[in-house]
Protein backbone atom coordinates (compact mmCIF):
# COMPACT_ATOMS: atom_id res chain seq x y z
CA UNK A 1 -33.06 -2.90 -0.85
CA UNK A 2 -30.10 -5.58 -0.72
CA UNK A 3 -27.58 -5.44 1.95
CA UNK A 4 -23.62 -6.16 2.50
CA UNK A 5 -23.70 -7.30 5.96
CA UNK A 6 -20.62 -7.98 8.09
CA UNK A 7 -19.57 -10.21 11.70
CA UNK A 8 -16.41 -11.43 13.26
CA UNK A 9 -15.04 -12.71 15.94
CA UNK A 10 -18.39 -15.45 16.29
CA UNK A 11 -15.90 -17.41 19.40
CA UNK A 12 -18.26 -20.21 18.69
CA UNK A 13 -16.70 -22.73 21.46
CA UNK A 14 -19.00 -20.31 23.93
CA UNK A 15 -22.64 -21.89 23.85
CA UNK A 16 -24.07 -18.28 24.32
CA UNK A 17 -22.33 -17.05 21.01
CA UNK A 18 -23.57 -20.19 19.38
CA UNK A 19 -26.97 -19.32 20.10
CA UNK A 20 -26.27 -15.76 18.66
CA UNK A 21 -24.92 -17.02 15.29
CA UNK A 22 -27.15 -19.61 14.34
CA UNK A 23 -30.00 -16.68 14.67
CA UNK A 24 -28.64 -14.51 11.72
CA UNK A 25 -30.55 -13.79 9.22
CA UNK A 26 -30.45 -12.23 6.20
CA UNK A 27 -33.26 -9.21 5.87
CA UNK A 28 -33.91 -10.27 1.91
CA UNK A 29 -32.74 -13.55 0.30
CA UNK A 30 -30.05 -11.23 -2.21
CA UNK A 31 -28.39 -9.37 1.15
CA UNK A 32 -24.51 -10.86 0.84
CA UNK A 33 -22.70 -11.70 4.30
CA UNK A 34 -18.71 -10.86 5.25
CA UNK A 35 -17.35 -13.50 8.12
CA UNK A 36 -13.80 -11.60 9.08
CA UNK A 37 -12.63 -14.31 10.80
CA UNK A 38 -12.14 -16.33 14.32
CA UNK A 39 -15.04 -18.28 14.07
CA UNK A 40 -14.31 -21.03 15.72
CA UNK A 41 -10.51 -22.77 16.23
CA UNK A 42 -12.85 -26.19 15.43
CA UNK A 43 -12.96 -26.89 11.67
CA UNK A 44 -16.13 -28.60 11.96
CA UNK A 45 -17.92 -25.77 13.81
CA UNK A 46 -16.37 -23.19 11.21
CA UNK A 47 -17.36 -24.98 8.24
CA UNK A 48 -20.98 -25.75 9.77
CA UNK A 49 -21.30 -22.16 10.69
CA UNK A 50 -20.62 -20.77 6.80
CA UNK A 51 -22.80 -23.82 5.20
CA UNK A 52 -25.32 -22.57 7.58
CA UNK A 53 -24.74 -18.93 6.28
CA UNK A 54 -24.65 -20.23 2.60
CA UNK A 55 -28.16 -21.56 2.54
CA UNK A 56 -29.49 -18.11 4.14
CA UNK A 57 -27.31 -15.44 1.87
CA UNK A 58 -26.91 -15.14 -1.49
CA UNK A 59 -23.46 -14.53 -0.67
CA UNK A 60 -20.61 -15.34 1.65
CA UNK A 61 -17.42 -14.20 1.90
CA UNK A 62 -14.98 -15.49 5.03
CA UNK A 63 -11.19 -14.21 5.97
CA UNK A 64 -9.74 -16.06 8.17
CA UNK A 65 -8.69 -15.32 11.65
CA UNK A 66 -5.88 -16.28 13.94
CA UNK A 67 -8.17 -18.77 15.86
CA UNK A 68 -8.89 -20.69 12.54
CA UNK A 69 -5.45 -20.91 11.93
CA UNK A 70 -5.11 -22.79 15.23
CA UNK A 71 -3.44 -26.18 15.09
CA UNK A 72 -4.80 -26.54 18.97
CA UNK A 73 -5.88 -30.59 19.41
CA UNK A 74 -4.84 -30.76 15.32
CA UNK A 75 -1.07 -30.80 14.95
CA UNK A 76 -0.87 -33.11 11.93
CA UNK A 77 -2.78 -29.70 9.79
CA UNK A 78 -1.42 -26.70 10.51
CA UNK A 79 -0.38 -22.94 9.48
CA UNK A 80 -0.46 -23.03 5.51
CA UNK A 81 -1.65 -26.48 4.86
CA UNK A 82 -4.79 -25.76 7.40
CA UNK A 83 -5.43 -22.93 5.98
CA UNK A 84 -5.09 -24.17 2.22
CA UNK A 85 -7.74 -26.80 3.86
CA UNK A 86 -10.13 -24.47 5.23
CA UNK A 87 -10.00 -22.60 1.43
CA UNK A 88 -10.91 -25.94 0.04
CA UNK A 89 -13.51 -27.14 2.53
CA UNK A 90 -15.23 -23.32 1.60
CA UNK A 91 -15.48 -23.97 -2.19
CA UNK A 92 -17.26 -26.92 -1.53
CA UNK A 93 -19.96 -25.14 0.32
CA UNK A 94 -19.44 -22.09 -2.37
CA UNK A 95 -18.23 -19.50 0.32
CA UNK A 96 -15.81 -16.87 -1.21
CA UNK A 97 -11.94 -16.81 0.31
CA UNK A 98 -9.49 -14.32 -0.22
CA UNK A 99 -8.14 -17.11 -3.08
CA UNK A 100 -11.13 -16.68 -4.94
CA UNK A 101 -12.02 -14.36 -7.94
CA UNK A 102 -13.01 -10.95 -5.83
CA UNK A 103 -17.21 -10.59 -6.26
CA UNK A 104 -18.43 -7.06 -7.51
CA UNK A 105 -21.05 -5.40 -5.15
CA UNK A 106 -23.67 -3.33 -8.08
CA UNK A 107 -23.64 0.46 -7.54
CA UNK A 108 -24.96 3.57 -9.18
CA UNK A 109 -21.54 4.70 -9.23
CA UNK A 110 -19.92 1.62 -10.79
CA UNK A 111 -19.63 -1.51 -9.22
CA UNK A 112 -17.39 -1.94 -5.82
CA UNK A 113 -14.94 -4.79 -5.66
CA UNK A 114 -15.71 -6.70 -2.23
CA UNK A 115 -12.17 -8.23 -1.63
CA UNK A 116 -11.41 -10.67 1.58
CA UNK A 117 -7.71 -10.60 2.20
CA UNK A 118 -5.72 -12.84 4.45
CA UNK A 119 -2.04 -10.62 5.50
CA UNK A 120 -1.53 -12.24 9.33
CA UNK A 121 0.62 -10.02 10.94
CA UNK A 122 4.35 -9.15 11.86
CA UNK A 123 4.94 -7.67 15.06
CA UNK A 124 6.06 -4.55 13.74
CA UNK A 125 3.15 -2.65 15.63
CA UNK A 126 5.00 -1.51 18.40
CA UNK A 127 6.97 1.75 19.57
CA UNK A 128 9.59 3.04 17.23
CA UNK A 129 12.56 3.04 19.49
CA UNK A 130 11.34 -0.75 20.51
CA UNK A 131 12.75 -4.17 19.49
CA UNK A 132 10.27 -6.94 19.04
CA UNK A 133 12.13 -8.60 22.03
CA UNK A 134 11.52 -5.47 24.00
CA UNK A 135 7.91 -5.20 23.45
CA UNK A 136 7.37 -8.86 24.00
CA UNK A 137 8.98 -9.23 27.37
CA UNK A 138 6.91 -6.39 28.41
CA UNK A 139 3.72 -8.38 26.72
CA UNK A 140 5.15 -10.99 28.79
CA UNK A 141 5.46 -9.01 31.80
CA UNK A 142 2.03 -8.29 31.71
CA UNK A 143 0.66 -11.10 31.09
CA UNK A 144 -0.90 -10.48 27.88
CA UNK A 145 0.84 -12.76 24.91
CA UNK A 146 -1.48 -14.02 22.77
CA UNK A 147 -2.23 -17.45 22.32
CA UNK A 148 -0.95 -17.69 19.48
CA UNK A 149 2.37 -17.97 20.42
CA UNK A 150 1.60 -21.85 21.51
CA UNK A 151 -1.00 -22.24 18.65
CA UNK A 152 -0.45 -20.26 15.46
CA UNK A 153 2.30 -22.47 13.56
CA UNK A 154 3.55 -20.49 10.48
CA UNK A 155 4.96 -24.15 8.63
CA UNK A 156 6.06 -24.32 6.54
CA UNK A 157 7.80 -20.70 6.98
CA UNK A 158 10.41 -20.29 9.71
CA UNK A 159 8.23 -18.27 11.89
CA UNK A 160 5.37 -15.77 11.43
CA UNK A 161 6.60 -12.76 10.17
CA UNK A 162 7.63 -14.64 7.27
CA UNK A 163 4.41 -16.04 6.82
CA UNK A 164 2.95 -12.87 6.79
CA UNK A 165 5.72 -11.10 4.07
CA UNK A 166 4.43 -14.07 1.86
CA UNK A 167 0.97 -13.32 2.71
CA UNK A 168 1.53 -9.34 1.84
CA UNK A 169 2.96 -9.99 -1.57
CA UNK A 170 0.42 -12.17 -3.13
CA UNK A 171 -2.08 -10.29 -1.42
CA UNK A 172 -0.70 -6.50 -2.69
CA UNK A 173 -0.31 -8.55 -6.39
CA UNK A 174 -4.11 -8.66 -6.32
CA UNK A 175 -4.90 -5.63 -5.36
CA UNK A 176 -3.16 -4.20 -7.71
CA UNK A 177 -4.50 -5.97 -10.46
CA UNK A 178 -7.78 -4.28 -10.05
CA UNK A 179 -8.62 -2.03 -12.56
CA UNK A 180 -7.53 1.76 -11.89
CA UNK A 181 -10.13 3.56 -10.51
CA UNK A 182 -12.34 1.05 -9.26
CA UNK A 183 -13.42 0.84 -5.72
CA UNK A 184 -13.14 -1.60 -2.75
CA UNK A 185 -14.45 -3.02 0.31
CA UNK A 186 -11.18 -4.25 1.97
CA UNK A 187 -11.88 -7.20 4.45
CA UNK A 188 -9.36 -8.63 6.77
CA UNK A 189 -9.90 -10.13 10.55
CA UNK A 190 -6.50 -7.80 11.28
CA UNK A 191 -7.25 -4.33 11.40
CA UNK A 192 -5.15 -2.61 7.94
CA UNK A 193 -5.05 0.98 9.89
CA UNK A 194 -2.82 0.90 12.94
CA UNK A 195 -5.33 3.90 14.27
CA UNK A 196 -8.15 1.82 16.46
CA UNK A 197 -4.99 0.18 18.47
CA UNK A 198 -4.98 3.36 20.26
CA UNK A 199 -8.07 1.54 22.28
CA UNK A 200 -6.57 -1.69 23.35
CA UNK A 201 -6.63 -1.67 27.49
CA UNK A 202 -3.25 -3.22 27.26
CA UNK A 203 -1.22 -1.45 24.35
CA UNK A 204 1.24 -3.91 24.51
CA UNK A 205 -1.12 -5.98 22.41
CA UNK A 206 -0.47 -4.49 19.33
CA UNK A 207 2.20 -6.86 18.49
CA UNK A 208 -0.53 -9.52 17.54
CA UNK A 209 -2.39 -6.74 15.68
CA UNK A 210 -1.45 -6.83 12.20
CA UNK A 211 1.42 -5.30 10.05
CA UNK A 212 2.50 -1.01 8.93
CA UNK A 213 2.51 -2.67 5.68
CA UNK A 214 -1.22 -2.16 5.41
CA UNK A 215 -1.97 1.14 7.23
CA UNK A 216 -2.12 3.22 3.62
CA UNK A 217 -4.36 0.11 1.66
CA UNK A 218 -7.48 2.36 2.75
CA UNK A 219 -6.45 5.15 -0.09
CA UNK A 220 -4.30 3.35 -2.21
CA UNK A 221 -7.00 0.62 -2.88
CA UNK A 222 -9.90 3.36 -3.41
CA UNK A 223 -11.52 1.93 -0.33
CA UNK A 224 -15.21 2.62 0.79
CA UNK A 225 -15.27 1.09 3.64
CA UNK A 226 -12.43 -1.50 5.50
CA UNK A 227 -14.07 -4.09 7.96
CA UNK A 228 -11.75 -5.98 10.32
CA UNK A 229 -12.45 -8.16 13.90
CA UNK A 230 -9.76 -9.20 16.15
CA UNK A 231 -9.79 -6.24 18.59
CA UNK A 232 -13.26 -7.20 19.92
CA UNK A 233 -14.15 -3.50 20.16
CA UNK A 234 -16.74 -3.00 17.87
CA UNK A 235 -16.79 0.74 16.63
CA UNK A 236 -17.07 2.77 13.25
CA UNK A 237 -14.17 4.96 12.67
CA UNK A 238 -13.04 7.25 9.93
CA UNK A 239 -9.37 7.57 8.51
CA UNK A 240 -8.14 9.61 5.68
CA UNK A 241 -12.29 10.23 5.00
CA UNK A 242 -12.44 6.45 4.62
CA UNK A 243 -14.93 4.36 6.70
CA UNK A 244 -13.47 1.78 8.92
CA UNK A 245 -15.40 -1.13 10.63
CA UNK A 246 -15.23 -3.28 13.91
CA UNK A 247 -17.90 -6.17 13.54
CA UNK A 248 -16.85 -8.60 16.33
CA UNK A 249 -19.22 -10.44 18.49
CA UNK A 250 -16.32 -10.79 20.90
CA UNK A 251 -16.55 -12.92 24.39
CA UNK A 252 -19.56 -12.82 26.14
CA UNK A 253 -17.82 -11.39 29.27
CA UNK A 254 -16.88 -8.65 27.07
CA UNK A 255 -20.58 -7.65 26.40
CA UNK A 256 -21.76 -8.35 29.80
CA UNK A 257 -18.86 -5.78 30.79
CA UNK A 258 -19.97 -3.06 28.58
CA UNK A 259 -21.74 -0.06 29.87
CA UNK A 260 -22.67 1.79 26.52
CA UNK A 261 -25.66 0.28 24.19
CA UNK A 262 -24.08 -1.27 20.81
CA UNK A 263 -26.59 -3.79 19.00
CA UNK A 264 -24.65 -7.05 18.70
CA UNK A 265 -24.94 -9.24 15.73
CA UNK A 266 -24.85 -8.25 11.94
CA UNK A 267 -23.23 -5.19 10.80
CA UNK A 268 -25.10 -3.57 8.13
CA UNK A 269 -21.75 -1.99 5.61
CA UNK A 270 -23.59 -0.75 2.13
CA UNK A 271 -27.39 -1.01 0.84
CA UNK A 272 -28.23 -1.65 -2.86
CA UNK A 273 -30.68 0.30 -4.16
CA UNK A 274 -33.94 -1.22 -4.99
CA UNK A 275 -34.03 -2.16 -8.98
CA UNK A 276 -30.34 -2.61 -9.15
CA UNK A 277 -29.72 -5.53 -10.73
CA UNK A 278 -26.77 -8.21 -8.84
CA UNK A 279 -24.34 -9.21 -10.68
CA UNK A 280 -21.94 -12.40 -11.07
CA UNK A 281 -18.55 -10.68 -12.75
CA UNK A 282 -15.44 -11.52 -10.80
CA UNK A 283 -12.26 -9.89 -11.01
């Protein structure tokens, strides 16, 4: 048996989250990892962390998060040229990006196309009858803006919801350049269904959440199952009959908080059968 397994949200700046990820282990030496993002806003940690992966999976595929994207203590490489970095400094330890040729996952009932995807987001998670100024004055109010706002620089675009428009076309482009029919794992650090937002203690956060662009991808794109981080709520969801997954480690004041049992580490998001060959197609 060969698994897909899946983690976000590793925070590795916190030495007890460190500890965590250099643990993980594959549970065969074909099982394939997803990283959805916010590993660490240190380029050096990140890249460590996926080399590390590398050498343990046969597989690795990593979309980024907003805290890779950081330009915190790194202002001469930032928004699209530090992310075009991190892309680069992946190939070299042969971790899949969402620039790369999307893997196929085998399956009795054809092969699945496992595709990391980097949208951002665009503030337009928020009430209907609400301007973005609105909603972030309240955010403001209560003293939940992301930090983003002082770290996430969009440049070369004029601000982030630009950033992101770009990000949605060449992204959709893709998508729909897989073959008809064919299914997908979607993977993004932003969650593509607005739905698990319902959870956040502070709604208000939304705004940093992602984009309505996405919130059909799940049945357009034949998806199995859609993994995303960011919300550090780890949960399994369905919408439209379609699997969704939280895999964030989160904060480790955020576990110690938690009342109900929830196994922290890797997510296990579809088994191979045994005598099923892998294979090395792209699309």
């Amino acid at each position: 048996m060969t698994t897909l397994f899946a983690i976000s949200d590793l925070h590795l700046n916190h030495p007890a989250n460190r500890s965590i990820a250099e643990a993980l282990r594959p549970d065969s030496p074909d099982d394939w990892l997803i990283v959805a993002g916010d590993v660490s806003h240190n380029r050096g940690h990140l890249v460590d962390f996926l080399a590390l992966m590398r050498a343990r999976f046969d597989k690795v595929l990593w979309a980024p998060g907003n805290h890779d994207l950081w330009s915190r203590g790194d202002p001469t490489l930032c928004g699209v040229a530090r992310y075009e970095h991190l892309v680069e400094a992946c190939r070299r330890i042969d971790v899949l990006t969402p620039e790369d040729p999307y893997p196929l996952w085998p399956d009795p009932a054809g092969d699945i196309v496992v595709a990391p995807l980097f949208v951002l987001y665009d503030y337009s998670l928020r009430p209907d009858h609400e301007s973005k100024r609105d909603t972030m004055s309240r955010a403001y109010a209560e003293r939940v803006v992301c930090t983003d706002e002082h770290f996430l620089n969009p440049a070369p675009y004029p601000d982030r919801e630009s950033w992101c428009a770009a990000r949605l076309r060449i992204t959709q482009a893709r998508l729909d350049a897989i073959p008809a029919g064919a299914r997908t794992v979607l993977i993004a650090h932003w969650p593509l269904h607005p739905g698990p937002l319902r959870r956040l203690r502070h709604p208000v956060f939304s705004l940093w959440c992602g984009t309505r662009a996405t919130a059909d991808w799940h049945t357009r794109y034949r998806c199995v199952v859609s993994v995303y981080g960011h919300l550090h709520i780890p949960l399994t969801e369905a919408y439209d009959g379609v699997r969704h997954e939280e895999v964030s480690l989160g904060y480790p004041r955020e576990r110690a908080a938690r009342t109900r049992p929830f196994q922290y580490g890797l997510r296990k998001v579809l088994v191979r059968p045994v005598g099923l060959e892998p294979t090395t197609e792209r699309l």
